[in-house]
N, C-alpha and C. Protein backbone atom coordinates (compact mmCIF):
# COMPACT_ATOMS: atom_id res chain seq x y z
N UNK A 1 7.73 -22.41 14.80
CA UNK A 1 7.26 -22.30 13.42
C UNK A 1 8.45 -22.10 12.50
N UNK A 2 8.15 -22.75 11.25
CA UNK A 2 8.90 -22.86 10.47
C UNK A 2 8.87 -21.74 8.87
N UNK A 3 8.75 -20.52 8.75
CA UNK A 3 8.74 -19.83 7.80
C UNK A 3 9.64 -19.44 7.14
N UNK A 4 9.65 -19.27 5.75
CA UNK A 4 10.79 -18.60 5.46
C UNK A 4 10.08 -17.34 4.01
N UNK A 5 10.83 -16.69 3.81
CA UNK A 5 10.19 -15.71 2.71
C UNK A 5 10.83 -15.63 1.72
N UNK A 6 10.46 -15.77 0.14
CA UNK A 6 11.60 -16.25 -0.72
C UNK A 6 10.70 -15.26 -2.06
N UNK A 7 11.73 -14.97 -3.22
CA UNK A 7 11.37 -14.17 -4.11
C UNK A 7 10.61 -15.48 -5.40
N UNK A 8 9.67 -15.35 -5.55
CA UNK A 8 9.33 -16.77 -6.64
C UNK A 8 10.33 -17.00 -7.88
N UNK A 9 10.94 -15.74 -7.86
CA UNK A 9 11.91 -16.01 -9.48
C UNK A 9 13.48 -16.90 -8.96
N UNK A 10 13.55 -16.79 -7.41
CA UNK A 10 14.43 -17.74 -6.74
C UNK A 10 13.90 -19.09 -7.23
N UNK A 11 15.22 -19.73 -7.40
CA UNK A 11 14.68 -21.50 -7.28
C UNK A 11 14.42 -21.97 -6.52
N UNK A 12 13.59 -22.89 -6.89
CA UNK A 12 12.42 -23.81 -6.21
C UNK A 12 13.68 -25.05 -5.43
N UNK A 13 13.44 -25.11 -4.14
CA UNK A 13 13.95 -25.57 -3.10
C UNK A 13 13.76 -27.30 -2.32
N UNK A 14 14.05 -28.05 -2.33
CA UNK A 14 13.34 -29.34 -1.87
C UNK A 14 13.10 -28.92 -0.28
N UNK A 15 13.95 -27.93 0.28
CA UNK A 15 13.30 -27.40 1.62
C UNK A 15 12.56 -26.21 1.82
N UNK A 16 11.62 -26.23 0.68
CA UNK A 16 11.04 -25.21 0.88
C UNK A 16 9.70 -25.44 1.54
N UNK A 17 9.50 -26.99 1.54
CA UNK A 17 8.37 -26.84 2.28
C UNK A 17 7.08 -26.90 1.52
N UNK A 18 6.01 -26.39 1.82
CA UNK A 18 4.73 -25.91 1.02
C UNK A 18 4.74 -24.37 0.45
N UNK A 19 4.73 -24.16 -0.75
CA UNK A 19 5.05 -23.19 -1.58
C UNK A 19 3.73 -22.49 -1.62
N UNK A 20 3.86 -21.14 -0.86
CA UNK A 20 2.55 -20.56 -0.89
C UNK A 20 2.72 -18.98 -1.58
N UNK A 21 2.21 -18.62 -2.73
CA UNK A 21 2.17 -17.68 -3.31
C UNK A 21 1.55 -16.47 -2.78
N UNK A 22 1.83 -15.20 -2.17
CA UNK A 22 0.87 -14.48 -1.69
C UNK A 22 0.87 -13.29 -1.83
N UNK A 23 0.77 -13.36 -3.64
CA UNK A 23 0.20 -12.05 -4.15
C UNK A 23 -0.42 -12.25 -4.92
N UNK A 24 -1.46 -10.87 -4.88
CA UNK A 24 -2.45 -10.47 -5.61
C UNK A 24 -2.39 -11.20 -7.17
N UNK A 25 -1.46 -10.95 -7.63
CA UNK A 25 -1.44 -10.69 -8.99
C UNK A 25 -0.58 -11.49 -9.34
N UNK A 26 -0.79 -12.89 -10.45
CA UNK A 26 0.22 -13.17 -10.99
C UNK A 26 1.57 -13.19 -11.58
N UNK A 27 2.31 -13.55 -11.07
CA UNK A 27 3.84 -12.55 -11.47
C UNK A 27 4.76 -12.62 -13.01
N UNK A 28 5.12 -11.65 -13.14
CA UNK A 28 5.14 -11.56 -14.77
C UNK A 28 6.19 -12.75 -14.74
N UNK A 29 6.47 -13.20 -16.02
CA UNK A 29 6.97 -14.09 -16.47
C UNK A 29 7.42 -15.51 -15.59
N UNK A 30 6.61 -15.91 -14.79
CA UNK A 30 6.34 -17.64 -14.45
C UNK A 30 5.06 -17.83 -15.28
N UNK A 31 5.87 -19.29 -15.31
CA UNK A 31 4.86 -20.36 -15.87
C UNK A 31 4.09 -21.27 -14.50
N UNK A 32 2.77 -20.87 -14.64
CA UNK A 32 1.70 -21.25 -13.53
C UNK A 32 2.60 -22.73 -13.42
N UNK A 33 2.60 -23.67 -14.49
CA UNK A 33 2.46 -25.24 -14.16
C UNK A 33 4.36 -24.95 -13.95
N UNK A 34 5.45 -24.33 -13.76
CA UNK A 34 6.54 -24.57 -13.13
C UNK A 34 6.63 -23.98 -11.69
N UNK A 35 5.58 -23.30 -11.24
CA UNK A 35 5.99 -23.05 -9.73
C UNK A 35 5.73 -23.85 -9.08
N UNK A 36 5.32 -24.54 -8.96
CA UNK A 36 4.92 -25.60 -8.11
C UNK A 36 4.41 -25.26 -6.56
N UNK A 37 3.33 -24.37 -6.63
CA UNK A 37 2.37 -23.80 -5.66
C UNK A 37 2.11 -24.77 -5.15
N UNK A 38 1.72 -24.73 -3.72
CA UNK A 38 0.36 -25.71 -3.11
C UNK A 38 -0.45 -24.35 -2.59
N UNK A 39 -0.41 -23.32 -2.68
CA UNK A 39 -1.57 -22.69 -1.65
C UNK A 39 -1.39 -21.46 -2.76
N UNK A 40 -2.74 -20.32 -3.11
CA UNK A 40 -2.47 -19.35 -3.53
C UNK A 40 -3.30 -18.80 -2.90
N UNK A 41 -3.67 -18.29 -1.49
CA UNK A 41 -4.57 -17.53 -1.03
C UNK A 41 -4.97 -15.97 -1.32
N UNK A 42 -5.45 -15.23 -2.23
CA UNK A 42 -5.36 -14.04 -2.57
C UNK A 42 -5.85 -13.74 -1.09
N UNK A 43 -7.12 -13.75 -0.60
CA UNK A 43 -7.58 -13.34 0.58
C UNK A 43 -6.51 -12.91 1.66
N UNK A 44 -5.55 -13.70 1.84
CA UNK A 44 -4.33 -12.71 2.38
C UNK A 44 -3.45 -12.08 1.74
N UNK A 45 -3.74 -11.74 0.63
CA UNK A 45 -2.94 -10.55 -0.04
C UNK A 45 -3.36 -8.86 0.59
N UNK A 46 -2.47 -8.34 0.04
CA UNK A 46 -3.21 -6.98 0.39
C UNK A 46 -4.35 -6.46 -0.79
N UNK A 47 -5.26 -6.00 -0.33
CA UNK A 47 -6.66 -5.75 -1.18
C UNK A 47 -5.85 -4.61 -2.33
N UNK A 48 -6.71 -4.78 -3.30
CA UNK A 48 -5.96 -4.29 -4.62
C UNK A 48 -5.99 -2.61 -4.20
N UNK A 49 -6.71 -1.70 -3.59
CA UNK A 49 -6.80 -0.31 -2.83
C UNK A 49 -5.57 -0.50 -1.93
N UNK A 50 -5.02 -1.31 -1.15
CA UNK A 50 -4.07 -1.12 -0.28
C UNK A 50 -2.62 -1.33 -1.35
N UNK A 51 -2.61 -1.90 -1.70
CA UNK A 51 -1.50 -2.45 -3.02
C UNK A 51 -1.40 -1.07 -3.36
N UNK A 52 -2.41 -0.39 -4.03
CA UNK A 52 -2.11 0.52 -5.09
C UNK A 52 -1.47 1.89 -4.27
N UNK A 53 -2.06 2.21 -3.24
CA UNK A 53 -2.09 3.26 -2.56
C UNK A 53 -0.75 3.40 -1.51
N UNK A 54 0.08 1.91 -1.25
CA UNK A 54 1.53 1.56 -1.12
C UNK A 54 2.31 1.69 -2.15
N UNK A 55 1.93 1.57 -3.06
CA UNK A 55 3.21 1.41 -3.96
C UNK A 55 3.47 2.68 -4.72
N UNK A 56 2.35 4.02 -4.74
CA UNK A 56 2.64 5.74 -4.40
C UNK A 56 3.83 5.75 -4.10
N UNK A 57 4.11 5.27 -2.69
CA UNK A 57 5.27 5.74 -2.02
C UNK A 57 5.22 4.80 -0.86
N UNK A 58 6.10 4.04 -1.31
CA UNK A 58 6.60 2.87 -0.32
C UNK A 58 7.13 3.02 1.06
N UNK A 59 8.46 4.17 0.68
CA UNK A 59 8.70 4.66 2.02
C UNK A 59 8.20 5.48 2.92
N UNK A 60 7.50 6.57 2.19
CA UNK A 60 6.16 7.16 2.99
C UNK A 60 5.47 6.45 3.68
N UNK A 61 4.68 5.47 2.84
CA UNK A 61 3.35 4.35 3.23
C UNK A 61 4.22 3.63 4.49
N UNK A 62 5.22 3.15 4.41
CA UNK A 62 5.42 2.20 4.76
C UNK A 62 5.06 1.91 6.46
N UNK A 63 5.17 2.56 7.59
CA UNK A 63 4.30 2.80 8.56
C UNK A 63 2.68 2.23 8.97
N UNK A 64 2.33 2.99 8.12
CA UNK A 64 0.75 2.95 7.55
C UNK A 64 0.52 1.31 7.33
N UNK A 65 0.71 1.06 6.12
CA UNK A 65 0.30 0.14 5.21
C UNK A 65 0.74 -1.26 6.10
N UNK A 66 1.54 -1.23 7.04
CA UNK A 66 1.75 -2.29 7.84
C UNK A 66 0.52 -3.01 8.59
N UNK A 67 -0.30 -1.06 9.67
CA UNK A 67 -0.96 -1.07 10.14
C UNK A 67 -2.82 -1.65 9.30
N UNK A 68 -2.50 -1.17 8.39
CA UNK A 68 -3.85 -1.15 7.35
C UNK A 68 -3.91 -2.68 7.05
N UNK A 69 -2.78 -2.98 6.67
CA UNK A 69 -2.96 -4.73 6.06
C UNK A 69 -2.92 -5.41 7.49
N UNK A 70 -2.59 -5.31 8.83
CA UNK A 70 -2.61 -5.85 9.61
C UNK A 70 -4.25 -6.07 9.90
N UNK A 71 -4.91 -4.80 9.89
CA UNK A 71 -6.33 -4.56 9.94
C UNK A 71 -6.92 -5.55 8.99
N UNK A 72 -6.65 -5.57 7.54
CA UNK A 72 -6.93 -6.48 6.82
C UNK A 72 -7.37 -8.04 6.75
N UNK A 73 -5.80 -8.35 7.58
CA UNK A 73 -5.65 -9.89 7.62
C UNK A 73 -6.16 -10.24 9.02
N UNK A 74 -6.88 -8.83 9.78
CA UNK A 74 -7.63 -9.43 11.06
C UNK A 74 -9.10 -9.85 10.83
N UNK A 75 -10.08 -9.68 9.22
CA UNK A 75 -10.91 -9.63 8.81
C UNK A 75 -10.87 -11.40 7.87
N UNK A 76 -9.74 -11.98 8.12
CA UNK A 76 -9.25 -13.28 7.68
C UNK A 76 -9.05 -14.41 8.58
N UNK A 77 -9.05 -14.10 9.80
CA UNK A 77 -8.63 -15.04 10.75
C UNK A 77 -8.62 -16.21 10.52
N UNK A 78 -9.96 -16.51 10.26
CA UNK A 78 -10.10 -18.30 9.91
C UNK A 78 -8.55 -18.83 9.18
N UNK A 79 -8.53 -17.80 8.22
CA UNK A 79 -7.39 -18.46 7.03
C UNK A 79 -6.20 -18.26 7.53
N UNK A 80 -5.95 -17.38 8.13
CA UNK A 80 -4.55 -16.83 9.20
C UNK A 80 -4.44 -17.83 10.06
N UNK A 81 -5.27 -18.51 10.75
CA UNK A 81 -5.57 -19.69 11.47
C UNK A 81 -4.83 -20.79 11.05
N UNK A 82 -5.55 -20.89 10.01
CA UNK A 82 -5.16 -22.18 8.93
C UNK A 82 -3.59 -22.37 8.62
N UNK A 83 -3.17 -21.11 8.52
CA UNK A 83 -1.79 -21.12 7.74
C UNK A 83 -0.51 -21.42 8.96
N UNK A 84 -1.19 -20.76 10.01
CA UNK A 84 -0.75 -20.94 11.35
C UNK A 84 -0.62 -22.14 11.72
N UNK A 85 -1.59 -23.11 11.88
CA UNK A 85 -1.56 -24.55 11.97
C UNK A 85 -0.54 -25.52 10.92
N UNK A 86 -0.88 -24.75 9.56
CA UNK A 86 0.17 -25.68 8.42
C UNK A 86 2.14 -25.37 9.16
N UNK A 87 2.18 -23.88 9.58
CA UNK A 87 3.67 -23.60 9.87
C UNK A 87 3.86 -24.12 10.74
N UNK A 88 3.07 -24.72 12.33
CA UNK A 88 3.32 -25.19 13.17
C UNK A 88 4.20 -26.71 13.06
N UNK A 89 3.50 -26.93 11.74
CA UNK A 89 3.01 -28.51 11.80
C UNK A 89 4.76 -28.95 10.47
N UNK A 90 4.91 -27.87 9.69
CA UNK A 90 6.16 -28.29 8.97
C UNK A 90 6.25 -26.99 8.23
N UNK A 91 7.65 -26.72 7.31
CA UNK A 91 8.18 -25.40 7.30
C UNK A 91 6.92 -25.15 5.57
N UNK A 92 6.46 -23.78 5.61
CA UNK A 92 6.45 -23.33 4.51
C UNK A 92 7.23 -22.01 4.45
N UNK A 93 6.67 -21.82 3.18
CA UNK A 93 7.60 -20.47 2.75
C UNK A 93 6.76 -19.79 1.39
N UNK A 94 6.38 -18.60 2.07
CA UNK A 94 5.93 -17.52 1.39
C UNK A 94 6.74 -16.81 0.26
N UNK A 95 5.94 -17.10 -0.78
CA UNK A 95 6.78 -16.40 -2.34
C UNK A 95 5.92 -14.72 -2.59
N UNK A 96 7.05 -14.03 -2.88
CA UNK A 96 6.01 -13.58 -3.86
C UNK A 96 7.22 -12.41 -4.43
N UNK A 97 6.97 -11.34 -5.68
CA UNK A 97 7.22 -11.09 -6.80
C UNK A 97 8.06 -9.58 -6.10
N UNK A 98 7.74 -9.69 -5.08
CA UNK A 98 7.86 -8.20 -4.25
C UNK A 98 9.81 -7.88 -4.17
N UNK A 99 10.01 -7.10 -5.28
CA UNK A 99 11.57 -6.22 -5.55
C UNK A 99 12.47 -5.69 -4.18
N UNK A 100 11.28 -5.24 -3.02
CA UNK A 100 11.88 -4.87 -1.87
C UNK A 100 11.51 -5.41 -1.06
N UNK A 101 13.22 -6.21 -0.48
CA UNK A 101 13.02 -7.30 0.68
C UNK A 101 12.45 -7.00 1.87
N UNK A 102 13.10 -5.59 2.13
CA UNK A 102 13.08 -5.33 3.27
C UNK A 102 11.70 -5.03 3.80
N UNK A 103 11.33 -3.95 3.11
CA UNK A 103 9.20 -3.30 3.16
C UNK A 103 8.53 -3.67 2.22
N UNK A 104 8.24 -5.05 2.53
CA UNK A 104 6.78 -5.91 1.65
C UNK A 104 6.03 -6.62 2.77
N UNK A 105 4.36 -6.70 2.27
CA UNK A 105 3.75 -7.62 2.59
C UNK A 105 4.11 -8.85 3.25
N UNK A 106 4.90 -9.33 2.63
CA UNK A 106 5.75 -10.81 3.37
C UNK A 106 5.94 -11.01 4.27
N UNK A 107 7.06 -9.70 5.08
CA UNK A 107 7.27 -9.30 6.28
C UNK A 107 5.64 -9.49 7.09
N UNK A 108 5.29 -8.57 7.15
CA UNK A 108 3.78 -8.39 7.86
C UNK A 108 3.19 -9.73 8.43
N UNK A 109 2.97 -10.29 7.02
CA UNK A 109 2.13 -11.87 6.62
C UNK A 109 2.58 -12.48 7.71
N UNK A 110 4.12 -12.69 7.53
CA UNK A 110 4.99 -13.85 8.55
C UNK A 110 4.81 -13.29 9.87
N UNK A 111 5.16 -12.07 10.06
CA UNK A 111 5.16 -11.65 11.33
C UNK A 111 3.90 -12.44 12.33
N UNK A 112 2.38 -11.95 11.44
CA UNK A 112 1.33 -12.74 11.94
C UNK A 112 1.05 -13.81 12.36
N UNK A 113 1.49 -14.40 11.42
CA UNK A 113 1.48 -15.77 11.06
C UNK A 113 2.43 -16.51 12.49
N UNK A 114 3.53 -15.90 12.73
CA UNK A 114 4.34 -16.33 13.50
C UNK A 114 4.23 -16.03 15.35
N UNK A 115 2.89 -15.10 15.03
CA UNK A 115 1.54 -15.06 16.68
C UNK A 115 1.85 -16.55 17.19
């Protein structure tokens, strides 16, 4: 599999593949018609209660909130499925707005994804 994890305010890449957005919430200052999305699945975002209740305390949560959104995106399969089959098949790459590389969602997502 071919993933990669990229910040959306990074430029847009001719190897980036299929550009899949995967957060909740629109990110401040892009213009919808310049990202050039193909996929915006909120359903694998983290639910707006898990979002909020991580971002308290990131490094506290951070343990936790791995486990919780893992729980999450096991209530998704079909679509976890799906995304699984698209990475098999040619590279995408997960955007999203998230300041810390290291403990975000992203991580998690790919990890799964990469079952």
């Amino acid at each position: 599999m071919n993933i990669q994890i990229k910040r959306i305010y990074e430029k847009i890449d001719a190897t980036d593949g299929k550009r899949i957005l995967i957060d909740r919430l629109w990110p401040r200052g892009i213009k919808k018609e310049l990202a050039q999305l193909d996929f915006w699945p909120k359903e694998l975002t983290p639910s707006n209660t898990l979002r909020k209740w991580y971002h308290e305390d990131i490094e506290q949560h951070w343990p936790e909130f791995q486990q919780r959104y893992e729980t999450e995106l096991a209530l998704q399969d079909s679509l976890v499925q799906q995304f699984q089959t698209l990475a098999r098949q040619e590279k995408i790459t997960l955007l999203t707005a998230a300041k810390n590389t290291e403990k975000n969602h992203a991580i998690v997502l790919k990890r799964i994804l990469e079952q």
